[in-house]
Protein backbone atom coordinates (compact mmCIF):
# COMPACT_ATOMS: atom_id res chain seq x y z
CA UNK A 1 -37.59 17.00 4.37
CA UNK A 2 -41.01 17.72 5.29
CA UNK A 3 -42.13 14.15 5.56
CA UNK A 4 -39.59 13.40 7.80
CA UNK A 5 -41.81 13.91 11.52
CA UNK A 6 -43.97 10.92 9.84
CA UNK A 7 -40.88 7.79 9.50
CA UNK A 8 -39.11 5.97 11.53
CA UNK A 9 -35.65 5.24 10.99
CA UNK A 10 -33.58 2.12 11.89
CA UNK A 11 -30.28 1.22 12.00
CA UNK A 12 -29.06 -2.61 12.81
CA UNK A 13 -25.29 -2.96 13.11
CA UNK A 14 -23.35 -5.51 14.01
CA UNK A 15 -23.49 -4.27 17.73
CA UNK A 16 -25.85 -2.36 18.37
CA UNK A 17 -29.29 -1.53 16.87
CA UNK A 18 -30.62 2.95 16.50
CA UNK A 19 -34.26 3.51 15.88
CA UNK A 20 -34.73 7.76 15.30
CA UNK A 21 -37.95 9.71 15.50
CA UNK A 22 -38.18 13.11 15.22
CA UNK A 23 -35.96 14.62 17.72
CA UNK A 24 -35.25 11.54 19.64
CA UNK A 25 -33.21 8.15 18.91
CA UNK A 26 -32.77 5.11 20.76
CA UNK A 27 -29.25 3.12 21.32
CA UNK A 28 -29.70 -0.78 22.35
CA UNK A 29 -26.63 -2.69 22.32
CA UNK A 30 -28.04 -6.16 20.65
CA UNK A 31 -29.15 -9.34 22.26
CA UNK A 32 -27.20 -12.24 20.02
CA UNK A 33 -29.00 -14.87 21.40
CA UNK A 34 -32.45 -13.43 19.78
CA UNK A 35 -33.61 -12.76 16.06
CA UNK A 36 -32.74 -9.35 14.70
CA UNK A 37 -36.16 -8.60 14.66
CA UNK A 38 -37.39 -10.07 17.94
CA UNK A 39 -34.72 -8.15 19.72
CA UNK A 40 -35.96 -4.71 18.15
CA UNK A 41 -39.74 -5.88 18.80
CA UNK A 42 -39.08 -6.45 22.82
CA UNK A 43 -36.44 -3.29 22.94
CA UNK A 44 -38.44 -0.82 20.73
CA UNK A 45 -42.21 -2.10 19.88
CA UNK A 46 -43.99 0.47 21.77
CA UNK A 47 -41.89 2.90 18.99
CA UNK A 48 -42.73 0.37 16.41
CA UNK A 49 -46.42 0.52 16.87
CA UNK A 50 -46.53 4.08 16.18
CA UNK A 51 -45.64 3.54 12.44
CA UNK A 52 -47.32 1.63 9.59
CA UNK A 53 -44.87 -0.68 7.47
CA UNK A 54 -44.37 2.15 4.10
CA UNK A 55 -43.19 4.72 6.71
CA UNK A 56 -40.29 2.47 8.61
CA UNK A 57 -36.78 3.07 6.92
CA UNK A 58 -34.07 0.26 7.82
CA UNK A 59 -30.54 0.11 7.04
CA UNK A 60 -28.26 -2.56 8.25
CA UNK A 61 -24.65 -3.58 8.19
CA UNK A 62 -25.26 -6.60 10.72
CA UNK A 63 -24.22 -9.15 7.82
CA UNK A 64 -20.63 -7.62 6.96
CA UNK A 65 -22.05 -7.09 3.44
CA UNK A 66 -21.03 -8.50 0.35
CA UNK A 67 -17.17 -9.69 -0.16
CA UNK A 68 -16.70 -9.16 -3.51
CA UNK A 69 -13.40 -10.25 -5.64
CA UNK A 70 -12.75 -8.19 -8.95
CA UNK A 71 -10.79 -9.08 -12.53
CA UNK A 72 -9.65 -6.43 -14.64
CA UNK A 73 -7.93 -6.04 -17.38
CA UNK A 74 -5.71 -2.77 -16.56
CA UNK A 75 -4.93 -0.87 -13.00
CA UNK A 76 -5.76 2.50 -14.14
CA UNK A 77 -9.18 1.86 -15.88
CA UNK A 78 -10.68 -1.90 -15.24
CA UNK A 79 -10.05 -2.54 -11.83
CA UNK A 80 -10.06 1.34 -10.77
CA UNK A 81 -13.63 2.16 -11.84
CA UNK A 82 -14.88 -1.42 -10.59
CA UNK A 83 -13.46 -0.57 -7.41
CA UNK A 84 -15.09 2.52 -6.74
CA UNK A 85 -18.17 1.21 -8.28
CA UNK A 86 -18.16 -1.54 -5.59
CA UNK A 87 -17.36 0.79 -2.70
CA UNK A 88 -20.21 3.21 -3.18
CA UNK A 89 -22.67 0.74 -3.19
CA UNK A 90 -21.87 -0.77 0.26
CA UNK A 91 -19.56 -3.90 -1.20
CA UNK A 92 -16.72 -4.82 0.80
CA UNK A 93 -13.22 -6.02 -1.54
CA UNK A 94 -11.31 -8.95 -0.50
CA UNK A 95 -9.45 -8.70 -3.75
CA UNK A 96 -8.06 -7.38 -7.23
CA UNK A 97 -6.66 -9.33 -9.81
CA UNK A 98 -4.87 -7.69 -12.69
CA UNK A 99 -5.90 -10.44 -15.70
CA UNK A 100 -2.43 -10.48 -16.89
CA UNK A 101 -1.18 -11.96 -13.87
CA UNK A 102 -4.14 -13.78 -12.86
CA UNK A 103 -1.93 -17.01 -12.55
CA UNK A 104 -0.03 -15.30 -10.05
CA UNK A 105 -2.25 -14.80 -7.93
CA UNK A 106 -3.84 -17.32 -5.02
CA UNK A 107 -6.80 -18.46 -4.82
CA UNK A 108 -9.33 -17.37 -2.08
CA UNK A 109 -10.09 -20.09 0.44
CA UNK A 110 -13.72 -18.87 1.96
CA UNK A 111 -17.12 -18.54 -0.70
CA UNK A 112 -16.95 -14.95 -2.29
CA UNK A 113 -20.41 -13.42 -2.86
CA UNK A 114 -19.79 -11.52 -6.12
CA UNK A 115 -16.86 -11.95 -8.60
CA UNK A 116 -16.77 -8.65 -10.92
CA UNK A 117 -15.11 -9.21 -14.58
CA UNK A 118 -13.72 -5.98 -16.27
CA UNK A 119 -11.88 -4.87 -19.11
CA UNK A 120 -11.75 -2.98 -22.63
CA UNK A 121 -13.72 -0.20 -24.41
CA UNK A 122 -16.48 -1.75 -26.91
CA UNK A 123 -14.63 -1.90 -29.60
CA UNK A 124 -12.20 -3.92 -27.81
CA UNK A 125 -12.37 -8.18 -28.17
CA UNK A 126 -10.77 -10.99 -26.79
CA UNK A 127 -8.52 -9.79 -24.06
CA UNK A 128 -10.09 -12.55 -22.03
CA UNK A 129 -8.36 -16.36 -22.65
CA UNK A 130 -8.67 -19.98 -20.77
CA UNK A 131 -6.15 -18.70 -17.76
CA UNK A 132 -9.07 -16.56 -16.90
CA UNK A 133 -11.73 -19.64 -17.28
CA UNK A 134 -9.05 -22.42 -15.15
CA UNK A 135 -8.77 -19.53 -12.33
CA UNK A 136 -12.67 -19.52 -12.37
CA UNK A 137 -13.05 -23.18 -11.87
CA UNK A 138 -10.76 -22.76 -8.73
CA UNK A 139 -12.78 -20.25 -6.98
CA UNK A 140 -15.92 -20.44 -4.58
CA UNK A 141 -18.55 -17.76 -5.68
CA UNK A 142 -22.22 -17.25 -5.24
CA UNK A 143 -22.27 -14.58 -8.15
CA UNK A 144 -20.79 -13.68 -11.40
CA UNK A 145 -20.85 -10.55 -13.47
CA UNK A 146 -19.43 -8.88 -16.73
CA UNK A 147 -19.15 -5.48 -16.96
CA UNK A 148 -16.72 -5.24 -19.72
CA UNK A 149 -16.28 -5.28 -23.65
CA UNK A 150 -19.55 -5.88 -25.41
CA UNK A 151 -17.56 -7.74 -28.18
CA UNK A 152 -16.48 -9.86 -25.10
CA UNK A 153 -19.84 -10.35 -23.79
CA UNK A 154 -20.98 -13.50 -25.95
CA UNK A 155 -17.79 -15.87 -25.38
CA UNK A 156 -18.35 -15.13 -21.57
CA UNK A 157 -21.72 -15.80 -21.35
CA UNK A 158 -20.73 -18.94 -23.71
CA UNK A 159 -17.60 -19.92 -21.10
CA UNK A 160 -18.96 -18.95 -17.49
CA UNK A 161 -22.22 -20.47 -16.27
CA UNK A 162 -24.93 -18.22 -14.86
CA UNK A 163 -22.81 -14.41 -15.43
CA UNK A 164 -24.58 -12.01 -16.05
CA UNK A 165 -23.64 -9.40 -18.65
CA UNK A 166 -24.00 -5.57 -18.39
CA UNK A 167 -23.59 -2.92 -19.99
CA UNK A 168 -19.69 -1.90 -19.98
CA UNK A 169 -18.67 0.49 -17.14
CA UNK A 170 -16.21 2.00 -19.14
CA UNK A 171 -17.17 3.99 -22.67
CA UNK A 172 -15.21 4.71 -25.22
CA UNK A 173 -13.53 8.19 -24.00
CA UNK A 174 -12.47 5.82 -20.90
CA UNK A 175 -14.93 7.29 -18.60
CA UNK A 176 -16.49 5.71 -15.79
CA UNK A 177 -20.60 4.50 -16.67
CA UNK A 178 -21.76 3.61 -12.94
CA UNK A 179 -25.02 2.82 -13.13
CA UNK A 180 -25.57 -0.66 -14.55
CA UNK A 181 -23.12 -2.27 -11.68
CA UNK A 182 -24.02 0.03 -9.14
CA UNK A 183 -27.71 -1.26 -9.51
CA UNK A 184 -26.48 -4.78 -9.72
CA UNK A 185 -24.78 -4.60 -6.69
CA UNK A 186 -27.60 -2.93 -4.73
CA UNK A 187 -30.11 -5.45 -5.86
CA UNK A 188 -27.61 -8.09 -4.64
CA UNK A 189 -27.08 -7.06 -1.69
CA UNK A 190 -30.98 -6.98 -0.99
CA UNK A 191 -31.28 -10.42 -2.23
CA UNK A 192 -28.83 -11.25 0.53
CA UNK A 193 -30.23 -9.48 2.97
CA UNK A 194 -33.57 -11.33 2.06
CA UNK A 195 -32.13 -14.94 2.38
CA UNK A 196 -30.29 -14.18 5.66
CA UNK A 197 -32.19 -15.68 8.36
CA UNK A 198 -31.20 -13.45 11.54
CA UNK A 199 -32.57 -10.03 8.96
CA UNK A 200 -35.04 -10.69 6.71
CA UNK A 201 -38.04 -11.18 9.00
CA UNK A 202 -37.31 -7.28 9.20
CA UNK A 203 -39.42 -7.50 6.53
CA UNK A 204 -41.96 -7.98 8.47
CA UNK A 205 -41.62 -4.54 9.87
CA UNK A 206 -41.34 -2.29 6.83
CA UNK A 207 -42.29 -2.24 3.20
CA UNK A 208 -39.23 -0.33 1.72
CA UNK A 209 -36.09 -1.46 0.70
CA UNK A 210 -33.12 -2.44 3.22
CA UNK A 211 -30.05 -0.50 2.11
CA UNK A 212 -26.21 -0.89 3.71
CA UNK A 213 -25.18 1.71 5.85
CA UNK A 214 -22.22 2.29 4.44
CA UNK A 215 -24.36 3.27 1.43
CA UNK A 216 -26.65 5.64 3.57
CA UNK A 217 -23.56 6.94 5.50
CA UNK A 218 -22.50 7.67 2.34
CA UNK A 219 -25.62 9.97 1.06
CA UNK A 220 -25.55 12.00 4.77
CA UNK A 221 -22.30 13.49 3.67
CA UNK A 222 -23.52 16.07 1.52
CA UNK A 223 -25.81 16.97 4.42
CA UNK A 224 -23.22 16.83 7.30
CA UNK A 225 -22.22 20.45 7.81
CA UNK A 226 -25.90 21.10 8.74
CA UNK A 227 -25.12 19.05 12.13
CA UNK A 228 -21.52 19.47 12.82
CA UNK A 229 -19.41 22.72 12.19
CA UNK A 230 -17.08 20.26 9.64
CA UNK A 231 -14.54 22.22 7.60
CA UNK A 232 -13.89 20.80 4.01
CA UNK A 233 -12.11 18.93 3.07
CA UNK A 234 -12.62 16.35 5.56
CA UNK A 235 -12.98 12.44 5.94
CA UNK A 236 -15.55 10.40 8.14
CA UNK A 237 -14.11 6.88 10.21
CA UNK A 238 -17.24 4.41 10.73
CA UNK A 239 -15.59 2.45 13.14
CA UNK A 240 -17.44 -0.73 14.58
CA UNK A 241 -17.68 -4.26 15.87
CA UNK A 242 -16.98 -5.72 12.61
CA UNK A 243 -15.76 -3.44 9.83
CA UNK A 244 -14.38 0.13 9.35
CA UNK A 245 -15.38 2.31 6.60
CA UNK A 246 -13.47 5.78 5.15
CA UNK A 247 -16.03 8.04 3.61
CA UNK A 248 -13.48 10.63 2.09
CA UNK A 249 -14.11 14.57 -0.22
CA UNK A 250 -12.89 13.12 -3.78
CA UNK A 251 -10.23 16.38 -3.69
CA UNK A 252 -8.65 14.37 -1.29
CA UNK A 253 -6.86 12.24 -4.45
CA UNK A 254 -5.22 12.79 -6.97
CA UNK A 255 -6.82 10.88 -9.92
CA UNK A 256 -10.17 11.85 -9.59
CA UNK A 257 -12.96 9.62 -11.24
CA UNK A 258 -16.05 11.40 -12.68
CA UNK A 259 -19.17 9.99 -10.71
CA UNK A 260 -22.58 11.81 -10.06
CA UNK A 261 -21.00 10.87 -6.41
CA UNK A 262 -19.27 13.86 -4.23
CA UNK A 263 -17.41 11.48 -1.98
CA UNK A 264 -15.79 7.90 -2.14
CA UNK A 265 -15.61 5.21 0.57
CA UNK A 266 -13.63 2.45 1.45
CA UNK A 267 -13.91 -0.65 3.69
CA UNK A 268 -11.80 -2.76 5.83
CA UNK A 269 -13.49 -5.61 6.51
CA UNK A 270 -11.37 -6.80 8.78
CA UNK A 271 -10.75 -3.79 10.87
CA UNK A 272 -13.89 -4.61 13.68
CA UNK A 273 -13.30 -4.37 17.40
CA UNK A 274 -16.10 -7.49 17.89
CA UNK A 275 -16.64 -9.41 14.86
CA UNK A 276 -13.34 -8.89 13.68
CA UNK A 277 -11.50 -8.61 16.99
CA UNK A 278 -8.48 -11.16 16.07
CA UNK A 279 -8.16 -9.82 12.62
CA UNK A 280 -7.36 -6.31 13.90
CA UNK A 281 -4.85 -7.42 16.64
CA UNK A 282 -3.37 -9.48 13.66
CA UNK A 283 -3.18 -6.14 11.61
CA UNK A 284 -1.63 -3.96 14.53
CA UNK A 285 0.97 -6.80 15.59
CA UNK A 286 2.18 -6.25 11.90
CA UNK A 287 2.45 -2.57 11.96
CA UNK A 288 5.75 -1.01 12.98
CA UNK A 289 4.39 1.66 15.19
CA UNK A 290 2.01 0.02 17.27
CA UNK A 291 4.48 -0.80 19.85
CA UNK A 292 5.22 2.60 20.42
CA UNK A 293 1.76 3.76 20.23
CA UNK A 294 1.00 1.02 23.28
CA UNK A 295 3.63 2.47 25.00
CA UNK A 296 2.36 6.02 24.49
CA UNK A 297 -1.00 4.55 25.81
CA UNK A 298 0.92 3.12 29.06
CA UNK A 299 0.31 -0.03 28.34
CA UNK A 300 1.94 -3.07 26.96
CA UNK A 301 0.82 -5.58 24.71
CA UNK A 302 -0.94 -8.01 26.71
CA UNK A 303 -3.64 -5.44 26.70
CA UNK A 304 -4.65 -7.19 23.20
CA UNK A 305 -5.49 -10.53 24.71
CA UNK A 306 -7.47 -8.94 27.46
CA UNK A 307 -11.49 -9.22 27.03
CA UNK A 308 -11.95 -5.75 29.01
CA UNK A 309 -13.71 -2.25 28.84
CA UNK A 310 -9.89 -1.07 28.87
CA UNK A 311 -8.88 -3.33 26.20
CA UNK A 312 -11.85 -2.67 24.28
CA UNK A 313 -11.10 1.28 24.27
CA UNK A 314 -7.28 0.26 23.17
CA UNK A 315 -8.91 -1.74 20.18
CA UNK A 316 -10.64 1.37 19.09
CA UNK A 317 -8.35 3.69 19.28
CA UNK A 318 -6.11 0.98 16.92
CA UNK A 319 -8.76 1.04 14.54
CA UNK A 320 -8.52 4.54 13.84
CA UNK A 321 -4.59 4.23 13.61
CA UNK A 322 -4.38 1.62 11.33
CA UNK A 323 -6.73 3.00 8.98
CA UNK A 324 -5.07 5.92 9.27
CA UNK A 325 -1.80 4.20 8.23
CA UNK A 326 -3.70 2.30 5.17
CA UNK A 327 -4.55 5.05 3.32
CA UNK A 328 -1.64 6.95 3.60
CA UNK A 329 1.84 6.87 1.81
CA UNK A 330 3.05 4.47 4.73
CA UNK A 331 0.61 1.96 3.84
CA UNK A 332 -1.06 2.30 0.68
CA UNK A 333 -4.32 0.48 0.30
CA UNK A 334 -6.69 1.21 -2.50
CA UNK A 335 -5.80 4.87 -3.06
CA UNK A 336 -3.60 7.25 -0.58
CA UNK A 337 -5.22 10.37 0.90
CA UNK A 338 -3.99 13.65 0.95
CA UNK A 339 -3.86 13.11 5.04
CA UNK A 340 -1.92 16.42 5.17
CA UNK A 341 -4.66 18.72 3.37
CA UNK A 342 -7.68 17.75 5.36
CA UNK A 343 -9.26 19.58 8.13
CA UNK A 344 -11.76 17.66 9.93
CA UNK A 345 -12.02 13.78 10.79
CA UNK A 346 -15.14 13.02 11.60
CA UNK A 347 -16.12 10.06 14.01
CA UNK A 348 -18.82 7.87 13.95
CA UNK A 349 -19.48 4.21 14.53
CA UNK A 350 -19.63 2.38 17.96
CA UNK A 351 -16.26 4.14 18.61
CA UNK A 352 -18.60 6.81 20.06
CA UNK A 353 -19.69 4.79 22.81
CA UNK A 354 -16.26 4.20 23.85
CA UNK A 355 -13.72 7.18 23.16
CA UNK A 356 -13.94 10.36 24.67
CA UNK A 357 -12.84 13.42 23.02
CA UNK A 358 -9.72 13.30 24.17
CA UNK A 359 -8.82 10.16 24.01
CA UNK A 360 -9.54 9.97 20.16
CA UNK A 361 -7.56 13.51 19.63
CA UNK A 362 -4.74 11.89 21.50
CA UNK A 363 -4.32 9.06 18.58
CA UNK A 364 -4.80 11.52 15.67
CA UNK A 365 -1.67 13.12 17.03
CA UNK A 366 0.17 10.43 17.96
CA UNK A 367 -0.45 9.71 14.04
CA UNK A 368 0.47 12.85 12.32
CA UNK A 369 4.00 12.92 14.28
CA UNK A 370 4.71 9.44 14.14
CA UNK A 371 3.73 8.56 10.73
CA UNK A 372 3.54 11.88 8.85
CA UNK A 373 6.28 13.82 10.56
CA UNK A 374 3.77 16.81 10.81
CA UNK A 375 2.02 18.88 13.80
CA UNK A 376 -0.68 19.18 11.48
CA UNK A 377 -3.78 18.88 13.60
CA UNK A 378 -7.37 18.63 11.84
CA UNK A 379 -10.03 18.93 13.94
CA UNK A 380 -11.53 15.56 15.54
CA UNK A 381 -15.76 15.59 15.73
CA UNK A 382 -17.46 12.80 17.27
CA UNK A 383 -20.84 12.04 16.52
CA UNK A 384 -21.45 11.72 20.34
CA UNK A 385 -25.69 10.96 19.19
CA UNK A 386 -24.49 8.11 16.78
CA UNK A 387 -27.10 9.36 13.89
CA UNK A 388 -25.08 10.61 10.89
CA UNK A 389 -26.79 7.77 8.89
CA UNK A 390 -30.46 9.67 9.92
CA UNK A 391 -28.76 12.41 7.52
CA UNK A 392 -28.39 9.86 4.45
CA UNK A 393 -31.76 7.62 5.39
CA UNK A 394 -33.82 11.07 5.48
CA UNK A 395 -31.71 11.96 2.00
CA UNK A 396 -32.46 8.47 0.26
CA UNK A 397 -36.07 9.06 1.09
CA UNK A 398 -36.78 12.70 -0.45
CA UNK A 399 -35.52 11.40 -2.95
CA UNK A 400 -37.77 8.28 -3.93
């Protein structure tokens, strides 16, 4: 990218805050008691100066992003492709519900951001009834949108106040049409961005568009191998103080979906070592292994109520087992990797501040024996600088 000795790129998670030049990037570990933007003025304005507003690029996961609950009409089309839709652009799931069973199914307790409706080709009508409507009028939401059957489209405009309709993500060969949602969801999460108080006065420091990092994580993967010797196919961890993301090669499942995109990505929202500290000792406490991996680790389980740099390293190295566990057959989350068939994990996140080499090789293995009765071994890389997402953010920009 020839422009790129001319930006400035920042990154603002949820712990600590990377501002990259050209050959050079900065690591502060964020001030909570200050504004996002007053902590990056006092720790970086002699940087900041440099730049005029169009050529500073921020990305920022420092909200948790968007939790976003989806309805669909069937598992292998509806709520499939409005999964991965919401993945790739940075959304993080709390939920699916298939329709049918919609009365099954509880009814969140906290505000969700974005409820996604799905289901039917075009020529498709009223698969939508008043169960859907009475499970609406339960629910908390800040947004609404339709993204299925255009015959469908009037009555839920007519039923649901404020949706919005789009066009219908799936056409009638049952392929996936990204595009409408995708931009949605981007848009959204900009608009939420803007009204959060502690980052939209990074406004005042840029011109361009804030984008997730999950999302520009997401666009450095095509780019990776010309940083890290990374043999396909392979999957990246983004672990850090409040969620964990899996950016994953699509040959890694089964049931490929046809997207312009090269790799998918899931979240677990709950899988932080800071922000989501007591949701992640919740989540190991449940899993069978744990205990053993604790004792592996010489230590016992008190370690998890300790507020340590020891305890802190044991919470990491969790996070990459659990995750490990949820996408494979053990513990199937949204899809199950081919765990067996890759051969690189890539590491990236705050984890990098905290595990050493061997210390994250250690947990890999501990995984494959345990879980996957294997001495499979794919190779661990750490992104000891902490600047994958400079690979994406540089990316995004050539191409606007």
């Amino acid at each position: 990218m020839s422009k790129s000795t001319d930006k400035l790129l920042i990154d603002v998670g949820s712990t600590y805050m990377k501002v990259s030049t050209t050959g050079h990037i900065e690591q502060h570990f964020r001030d909570f008691n200050q504004d996002i933007r007053d902590d990056l003025v006092n720790k970086c304005g002699d940087t900041l100066k440099r730049f005029e507003k169009d050529d500073i690029h921020i990305c920022s996961s420092a909200n948790g992003g968007l939790s976003t609950l989806i309805i669909g009409v069937t598992q292998s089309f509806s709520l499939k492709y409005a999964t991965n839709i919401a993945f790739n652009s940075g959304i993080n799931i709390i939920d699916t519900i298939l329709y049918q069973n919609i009365e099954d199914y509880s009814v969140p307790s906290e505000l969700v951001d974005v409820v996604i409706i799905v289901g039917g080709i075009d020529s498709h009508s009223e698969l939508f009834s008043d169960s859907l409507y009475r499970y609406l009028e339960q629910l908390t939401y800040s947004n609404i949108v339709f993204v299925g059957s255009e015959k469908d489209g009037p009555a839920i405009k007519e039923k649901i106040e404020d949706v919005v309709v789009l066009p219908n993500i799936i056409d009638n060969r049952l392929h996936i049409v990204e595009e409408h949602l995708k931009q949605y969801l981007t848009n959204l999460y900009q608009q939420d961005i803007e009204g959060k108080e502690d980052i939209k006065h990074l406004y005042d420091i840029t011109n361009n568009q804030i984008f997730s990092t999950p999302y520009i994580v997401n666009k450095a993967l095509p780019q990776i191998d010309a940083r890290f010797s990374v043999v396909d196919p392979f999957i990246l961890l983004d672990i850090g103080g409040a969620t964990t993301d899996i950016h994953y090669s699509k040959d890694l499942v089964d049931e490929n979906i046809v997207t312009e995109n090269e790799y998918d990505r899931l979240v677990f929202k709950k899988l932080g070592v800071y922000k989501s500290r007591e949701s992640l000792i919740f989540s190991a406490k449940d899993n069978e292994f744990v205990y053993e991996l604790l004792m592996h680790l010489k230590v016992t389980e008190n370690i998890l109520e300790e507020h340590s740099e020891r305890a802190t390293k044991i919470l990491m190295q969790l996070a990459i087992f659990l995750v490990l566990c949820k996408t494979s057959h053990y513990r199937k989350a949204y899809i199950n990797l081919k765990l067996l068939a890759i051969n690189s994990i890539v590491f990236t996140g705050g984890i990098t501040k905290v595990l050493n080499q061997e210390e994250v090789e250690d947990i890999v293995a501990f995984f494959y024996k345990k879980v996957l009765t294997s001495e499979h071994k794919p190779r661990s890389i750490i992104d000891n600088k902490y600047d994958i997402w400079t690979l994406g953010a540089k990316e995004l920009e050539a191409c606007q």
